[in-house]
Protein backbone atom coordinates (compact mmCIF):
# COMPACT_ATOMS: atom_id res chain seq x y z
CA UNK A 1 66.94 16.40 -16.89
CA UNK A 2 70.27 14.93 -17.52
CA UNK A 3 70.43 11.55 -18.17
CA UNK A 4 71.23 9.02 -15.35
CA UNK A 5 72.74 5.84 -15.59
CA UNK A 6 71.51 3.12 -13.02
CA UNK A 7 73.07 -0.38 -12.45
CA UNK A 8 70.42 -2.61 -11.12
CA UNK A 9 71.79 -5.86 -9.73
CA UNK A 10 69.01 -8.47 -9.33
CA UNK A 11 69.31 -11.92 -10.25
CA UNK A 12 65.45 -11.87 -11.02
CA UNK A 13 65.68 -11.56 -14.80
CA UNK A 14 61.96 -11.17 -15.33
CA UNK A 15 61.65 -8.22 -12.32
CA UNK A 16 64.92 -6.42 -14.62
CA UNK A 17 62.97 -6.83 -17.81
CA UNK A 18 60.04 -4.79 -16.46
CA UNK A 19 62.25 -2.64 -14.23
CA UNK A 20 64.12 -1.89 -17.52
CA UNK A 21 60.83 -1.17 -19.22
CA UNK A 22 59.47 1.22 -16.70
CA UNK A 23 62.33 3.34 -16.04
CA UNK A 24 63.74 3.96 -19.64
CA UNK A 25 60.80 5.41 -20.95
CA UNK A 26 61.74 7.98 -17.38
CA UNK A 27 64.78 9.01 -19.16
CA UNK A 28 66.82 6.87 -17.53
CA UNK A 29 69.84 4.43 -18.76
CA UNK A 30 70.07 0.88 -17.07
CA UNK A 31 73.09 -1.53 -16.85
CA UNK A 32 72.29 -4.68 -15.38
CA UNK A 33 74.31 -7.67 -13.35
CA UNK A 34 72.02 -10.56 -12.66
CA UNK A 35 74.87 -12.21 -9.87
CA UNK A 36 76.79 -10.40 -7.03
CA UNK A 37 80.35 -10.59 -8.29
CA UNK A 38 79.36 -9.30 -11.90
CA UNK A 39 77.77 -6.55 -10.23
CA UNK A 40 80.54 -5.48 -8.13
CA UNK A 41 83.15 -6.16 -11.34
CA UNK A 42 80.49 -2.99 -13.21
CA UNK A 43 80.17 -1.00 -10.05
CA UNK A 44 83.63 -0.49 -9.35
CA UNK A 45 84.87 -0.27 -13.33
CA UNK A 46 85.28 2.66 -15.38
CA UNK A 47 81.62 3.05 -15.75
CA UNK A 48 79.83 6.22 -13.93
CA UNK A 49 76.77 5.22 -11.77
CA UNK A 50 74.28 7.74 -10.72
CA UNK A 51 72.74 4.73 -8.51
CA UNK A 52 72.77 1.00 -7.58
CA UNK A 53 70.03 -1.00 -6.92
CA UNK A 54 71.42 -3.89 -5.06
CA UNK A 55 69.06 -6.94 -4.19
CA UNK A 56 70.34 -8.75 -1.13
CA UNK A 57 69.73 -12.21 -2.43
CA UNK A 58 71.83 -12.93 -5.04
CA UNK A 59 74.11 -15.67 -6.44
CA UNK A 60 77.75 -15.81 -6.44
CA UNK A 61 78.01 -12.57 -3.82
CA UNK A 62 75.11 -11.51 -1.61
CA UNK A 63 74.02 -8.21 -1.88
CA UNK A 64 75.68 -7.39 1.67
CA UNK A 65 79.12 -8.69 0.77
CA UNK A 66 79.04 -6.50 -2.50
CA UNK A 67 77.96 -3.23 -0.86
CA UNK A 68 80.69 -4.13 1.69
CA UNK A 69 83.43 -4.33 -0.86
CA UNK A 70 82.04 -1.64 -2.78
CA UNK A 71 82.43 1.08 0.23
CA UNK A 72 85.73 -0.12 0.43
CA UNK A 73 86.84 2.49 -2.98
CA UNK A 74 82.84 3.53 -4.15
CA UNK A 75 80.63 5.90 -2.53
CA UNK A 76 77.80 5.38 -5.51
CA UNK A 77 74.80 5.68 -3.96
CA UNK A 78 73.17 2.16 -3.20
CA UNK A 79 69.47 1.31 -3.07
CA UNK A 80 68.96 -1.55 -1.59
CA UNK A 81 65.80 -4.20 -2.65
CA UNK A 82 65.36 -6.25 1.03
CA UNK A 83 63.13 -8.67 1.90
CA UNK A 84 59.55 -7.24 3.13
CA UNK A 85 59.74 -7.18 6.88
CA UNK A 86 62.77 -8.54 7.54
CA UNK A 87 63.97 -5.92 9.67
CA UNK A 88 67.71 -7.50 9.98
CA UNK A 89 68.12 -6.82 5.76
CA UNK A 90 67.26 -3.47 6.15
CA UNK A 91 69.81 -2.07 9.38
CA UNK A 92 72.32 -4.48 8.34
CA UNK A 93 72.65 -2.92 4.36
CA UNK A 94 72.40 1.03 6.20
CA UNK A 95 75.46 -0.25 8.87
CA UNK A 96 77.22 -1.15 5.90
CA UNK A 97 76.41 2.25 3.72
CA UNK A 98 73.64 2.20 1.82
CA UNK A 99 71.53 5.22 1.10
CA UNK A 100 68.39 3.51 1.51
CA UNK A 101 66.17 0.40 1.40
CA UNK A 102 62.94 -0.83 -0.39
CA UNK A 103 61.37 -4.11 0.58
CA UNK A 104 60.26 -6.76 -2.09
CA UNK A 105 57.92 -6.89 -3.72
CA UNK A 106 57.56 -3.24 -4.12
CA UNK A 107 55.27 -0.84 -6.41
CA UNK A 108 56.83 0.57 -9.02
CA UNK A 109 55.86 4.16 -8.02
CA UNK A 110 57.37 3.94 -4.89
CA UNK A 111 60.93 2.76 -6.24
CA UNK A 112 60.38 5.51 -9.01
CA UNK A 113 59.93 7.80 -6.44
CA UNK A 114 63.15 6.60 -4.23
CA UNK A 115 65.24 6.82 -7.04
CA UNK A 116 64.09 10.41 -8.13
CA UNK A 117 64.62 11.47 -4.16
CA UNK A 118 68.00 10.04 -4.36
CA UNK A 119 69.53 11.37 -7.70
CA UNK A 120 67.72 15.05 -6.18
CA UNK A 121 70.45 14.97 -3.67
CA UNK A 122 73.31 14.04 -5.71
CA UNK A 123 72.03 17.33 -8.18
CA UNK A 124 71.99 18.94 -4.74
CA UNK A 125 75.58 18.72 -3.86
CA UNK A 126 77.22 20.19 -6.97
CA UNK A 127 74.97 23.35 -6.61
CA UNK A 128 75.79 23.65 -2.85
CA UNK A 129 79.13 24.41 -4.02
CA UNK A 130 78.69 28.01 -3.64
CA UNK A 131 77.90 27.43 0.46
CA UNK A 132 80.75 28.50 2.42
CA UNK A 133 82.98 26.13 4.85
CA UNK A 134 81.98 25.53 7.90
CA UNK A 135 83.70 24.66 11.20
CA UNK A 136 83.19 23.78 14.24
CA UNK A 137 85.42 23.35 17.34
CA UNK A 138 87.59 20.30 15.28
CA UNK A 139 84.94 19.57 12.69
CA UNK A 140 85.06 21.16 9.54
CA UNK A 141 82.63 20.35 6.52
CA UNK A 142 83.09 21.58 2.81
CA UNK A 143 79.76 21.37 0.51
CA UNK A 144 82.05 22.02 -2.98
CA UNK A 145 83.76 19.19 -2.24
CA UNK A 146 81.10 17.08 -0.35
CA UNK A 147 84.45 16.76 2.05
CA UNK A 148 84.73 15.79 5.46
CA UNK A 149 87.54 16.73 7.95
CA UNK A 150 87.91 15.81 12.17
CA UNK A 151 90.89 16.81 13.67
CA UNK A 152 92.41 17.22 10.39
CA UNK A 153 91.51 13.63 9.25
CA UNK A 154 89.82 13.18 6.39
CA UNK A 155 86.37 11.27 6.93
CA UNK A 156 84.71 9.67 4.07
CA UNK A 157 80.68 9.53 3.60
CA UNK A 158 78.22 8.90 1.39
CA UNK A 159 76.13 11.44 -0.08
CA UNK A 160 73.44 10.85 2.65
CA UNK A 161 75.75 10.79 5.75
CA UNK A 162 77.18 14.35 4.19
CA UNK A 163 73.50 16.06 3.95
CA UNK A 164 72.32 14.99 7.16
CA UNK A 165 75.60 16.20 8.90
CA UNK A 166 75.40 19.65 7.02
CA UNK A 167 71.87 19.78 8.45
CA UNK A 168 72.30 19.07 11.56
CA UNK A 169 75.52 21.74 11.65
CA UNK A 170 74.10 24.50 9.88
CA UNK A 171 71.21 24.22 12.47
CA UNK A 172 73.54 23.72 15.42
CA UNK A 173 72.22 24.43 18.67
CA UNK A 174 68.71 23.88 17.28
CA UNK A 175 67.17 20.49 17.44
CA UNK A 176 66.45 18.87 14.00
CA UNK A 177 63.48 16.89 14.07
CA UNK A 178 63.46 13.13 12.23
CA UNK A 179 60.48 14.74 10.54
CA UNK A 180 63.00 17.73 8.77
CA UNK A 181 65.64 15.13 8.09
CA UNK A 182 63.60 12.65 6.19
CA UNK A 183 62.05 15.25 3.98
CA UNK A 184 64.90 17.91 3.69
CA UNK A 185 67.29 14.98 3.09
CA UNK A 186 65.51 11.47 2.19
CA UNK A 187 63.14 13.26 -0.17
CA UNK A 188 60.09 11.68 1.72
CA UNK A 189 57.57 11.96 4.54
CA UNK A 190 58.81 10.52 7.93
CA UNK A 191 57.48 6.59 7.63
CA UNK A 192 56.93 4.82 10.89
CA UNK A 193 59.10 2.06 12.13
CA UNK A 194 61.61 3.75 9.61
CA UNK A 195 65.02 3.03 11.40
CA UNK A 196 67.03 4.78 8.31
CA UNK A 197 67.89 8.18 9.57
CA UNK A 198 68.77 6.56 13.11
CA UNK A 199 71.44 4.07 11.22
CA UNK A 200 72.61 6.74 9.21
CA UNK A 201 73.06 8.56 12.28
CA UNK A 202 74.75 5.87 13.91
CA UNK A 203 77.39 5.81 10.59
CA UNK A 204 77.99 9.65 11.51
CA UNK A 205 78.67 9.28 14.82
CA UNK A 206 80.95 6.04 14.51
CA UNK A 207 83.08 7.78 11.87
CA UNK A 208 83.46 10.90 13.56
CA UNK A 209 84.07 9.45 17.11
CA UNK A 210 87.06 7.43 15.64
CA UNK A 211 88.70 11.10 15.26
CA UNK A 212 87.68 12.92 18.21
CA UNK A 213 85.93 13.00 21.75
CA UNK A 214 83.46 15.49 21.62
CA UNK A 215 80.26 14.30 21.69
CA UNK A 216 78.98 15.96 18.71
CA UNK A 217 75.44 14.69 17.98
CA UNK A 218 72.70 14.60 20.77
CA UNK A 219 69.48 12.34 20.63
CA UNK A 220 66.49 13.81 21.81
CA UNK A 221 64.38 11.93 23.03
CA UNK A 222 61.02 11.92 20.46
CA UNK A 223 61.77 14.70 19.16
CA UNK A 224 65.08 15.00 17.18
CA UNK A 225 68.86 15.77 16.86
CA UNK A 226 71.16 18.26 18.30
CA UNK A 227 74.57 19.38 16.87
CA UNK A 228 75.91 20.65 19.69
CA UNK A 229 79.27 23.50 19.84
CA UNK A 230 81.39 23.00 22.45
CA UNK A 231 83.23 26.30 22.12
């Protein structure tokens, strides 16, 4: 495997130490910012990011004000280290464009395993460059260039937002369960009380509404999504 580079921004210095110590030997490389505005200043330099692992609580900058600015030019994806249970932490940092959450204090296997299910679908988008176009009615999606157009209008999205939509469209007129998305997409078995594919649903839907009328994406109810065609 290719090397990745992470930036973990956590003002815990002992938690980096051992974070540095049990992902290096994984083959990864770490960069770390132990306040919120040093963190954002490495995040959005010339430096190339596979992943950020943003803590919320943090000096200087919160973690929610740096992910915030960072979505403003970035679309690195962010990890973000909430609370445990605070439920607020966790929609808030998707709303604002995270990839995904983990709540403190967390097992080390589990971020391990977040991380590896994120940087899969990163490798995934280069080598769905070979997928064709695809349009529908005023929507039109391009996997080589993980691109997004609505009514001609170029919509940005994070790596995340992009997968789910391509799921959900090359599946139109088929329901998608939650079930398919979290483990075709998230890299993981569906978790309950796991509100990430709804907010990342939510993202979609806001972005794409600001461009056109159709109602393109369809809850239903307990049992999935619908991409629906209206021609």
């Amino acid at each position: 495997m290719q090397t990745k580079t992470l930036l973990i921004i956590d003002d815990d210095k002992e938690l980096t130490t051992l974070l540095c110590e049990y992902l290096t030997p994984q083959g990864y490389e770490i960069d770390l910012a132990h306040d919120g505005e040093e963190g954002l200043n490495k995040a959005t330099s010339h430096n190339h990011y596979d992943l950020i692992l943003l803590d919320v609580m943090l000096p200087k900058l919160d973690g929610f004000e740096v992910l915030k600015r960072l979505r403003q030019s970035h679309l690195t994806p962010v990890l973000m280290l909430t609370a445990k249970g605070d439920d607020f932490d966790k929609v808030f940092g998707l709303e604002l464009g995270a990839d995904d959450y983990l709540p403190k204090p967390f097992n080390h296997r589990e971020l391990s395993a977040r991380i590896k299910a994120i940087v899969r679908r990163m490798d995934y988008l280069p080598a769905s460059s070979s997928q064709q176009q695809i349009q529908i009615d005023d929507l039109t999606i391009t996997p080589s260039t993980q691109s997004v157009s609505c009514s001609n209008i170029n919509i940005e999205m994070t790596a995340t937002e992009f997968l789910i939509l391509h799921l959900l469209m090359i599946n139109s007129g088929h329901i998608v369960s939650k079930q398919d998305i979290s483990e075709k997409v998230m890299g993981r078995k569906l978790m309950a009380f796991d509100r990430s594919i709804d907010m990342h649903l939510s993202n979609i839907r806001r972005k794409l509404a600001e461009h056109s009328t159709l109602e393109k994406i369809k809850t239903v109810r307990g049992t999935g999504y619908l991409f629906v065609a209206h021609t």
